[in-house]
Protein backbone atom coordinates (compact mmCIF):
# COMPACT_ATOMS: atom_id res chain seq x y z
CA UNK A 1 -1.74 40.59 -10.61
CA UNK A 2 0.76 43.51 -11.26
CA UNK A 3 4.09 42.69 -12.20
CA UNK A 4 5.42 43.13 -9.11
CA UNK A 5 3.00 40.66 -7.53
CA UNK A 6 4.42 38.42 -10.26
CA UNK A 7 7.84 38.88 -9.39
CA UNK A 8 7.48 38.21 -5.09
CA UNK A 9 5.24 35.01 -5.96
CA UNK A 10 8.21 33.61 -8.06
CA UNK A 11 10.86 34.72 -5.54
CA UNK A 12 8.82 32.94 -2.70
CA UNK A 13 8.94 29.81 -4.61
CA UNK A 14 11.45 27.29 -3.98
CA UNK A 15 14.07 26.12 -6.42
CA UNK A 16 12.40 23.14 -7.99
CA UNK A 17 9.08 25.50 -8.15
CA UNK A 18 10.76 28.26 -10.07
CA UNK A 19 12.95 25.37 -12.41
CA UNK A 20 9.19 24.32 -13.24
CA UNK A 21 8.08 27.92 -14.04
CA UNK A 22 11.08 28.12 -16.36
CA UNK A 23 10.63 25.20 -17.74
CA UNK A 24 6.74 26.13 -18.55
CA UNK A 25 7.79 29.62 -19.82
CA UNK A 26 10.03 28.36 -22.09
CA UNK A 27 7.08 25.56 -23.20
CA UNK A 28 4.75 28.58 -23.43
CA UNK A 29 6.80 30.85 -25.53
CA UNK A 30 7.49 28.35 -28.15
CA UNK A 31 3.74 27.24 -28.68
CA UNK A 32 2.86 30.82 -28.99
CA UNK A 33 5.97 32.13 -30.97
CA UNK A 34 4.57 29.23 -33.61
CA UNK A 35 1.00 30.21 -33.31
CA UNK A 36 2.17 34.32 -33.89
CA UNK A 37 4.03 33.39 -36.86
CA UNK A 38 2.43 35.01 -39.82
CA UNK A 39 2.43 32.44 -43.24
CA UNK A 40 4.49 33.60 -45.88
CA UNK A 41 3.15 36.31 -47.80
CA UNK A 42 2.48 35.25 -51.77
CA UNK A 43 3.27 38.35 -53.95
CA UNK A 44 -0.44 39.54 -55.48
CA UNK A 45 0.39 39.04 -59.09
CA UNK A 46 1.69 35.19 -58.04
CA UNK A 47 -1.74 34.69 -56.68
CA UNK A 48 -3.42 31.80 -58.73
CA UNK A 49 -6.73 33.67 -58.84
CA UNK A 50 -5.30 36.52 -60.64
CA UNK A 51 -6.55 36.94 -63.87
CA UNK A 52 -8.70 33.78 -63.90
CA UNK A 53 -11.48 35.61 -66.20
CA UNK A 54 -9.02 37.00 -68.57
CA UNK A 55 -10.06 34.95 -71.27
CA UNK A 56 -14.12 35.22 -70.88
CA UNK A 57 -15.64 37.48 -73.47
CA UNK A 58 -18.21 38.89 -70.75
CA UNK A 59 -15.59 40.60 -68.52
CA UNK A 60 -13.87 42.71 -71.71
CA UNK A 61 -16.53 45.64 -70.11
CA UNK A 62 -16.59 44.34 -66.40
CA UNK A 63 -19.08 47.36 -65.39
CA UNK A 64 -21.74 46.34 -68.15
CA UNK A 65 -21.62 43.12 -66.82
CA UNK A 66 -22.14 43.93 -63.20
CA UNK A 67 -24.92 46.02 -64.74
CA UNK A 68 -26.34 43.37 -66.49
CA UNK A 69 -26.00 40.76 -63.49
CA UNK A 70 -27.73 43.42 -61.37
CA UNK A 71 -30.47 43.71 -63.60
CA UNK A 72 -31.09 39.92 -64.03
CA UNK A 73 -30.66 39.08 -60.42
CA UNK A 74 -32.15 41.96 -59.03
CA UNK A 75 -34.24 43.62 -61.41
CA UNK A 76 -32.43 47.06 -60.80
């Protein structure tokens, strides 16, 4: 339907049909207004997995280990 279909099948409609319309536009915007919502955006460095392997000895030289894990898992 264009929007000027739209328009003539809501003008043909009788009071109490187009209070009803309303009344569902107004239900449908607010379910999808909370649905389109994006969450709250946690800065990166707040981020609780940041810097969880800070402490392990193995990921001082993070590119020797991913070598290393290769070449166990994978034999490459």
């Amino acid at each position: 339907m264009t929007n000027e279909e739209i328009l003539r099948e809501i003008a043909a409609l009788p009071p109490e049909g187009r209070n009803l319309l309303e009344n569902f536009l107004g239900f449908m915007r607010q379910r999808y207004a909370r649905q389109n919502t994006p969450a709250p955006c946690t800065p990166l460095p707040d981020e609780n997995f940041i810097g969880m392997w800070k402490d392990r000895d193995e990921m001082m030289d993070s590119s020797t280990w991913v070598s290393n894990l290769r070449t166990s898992e994978w034999g490459q």
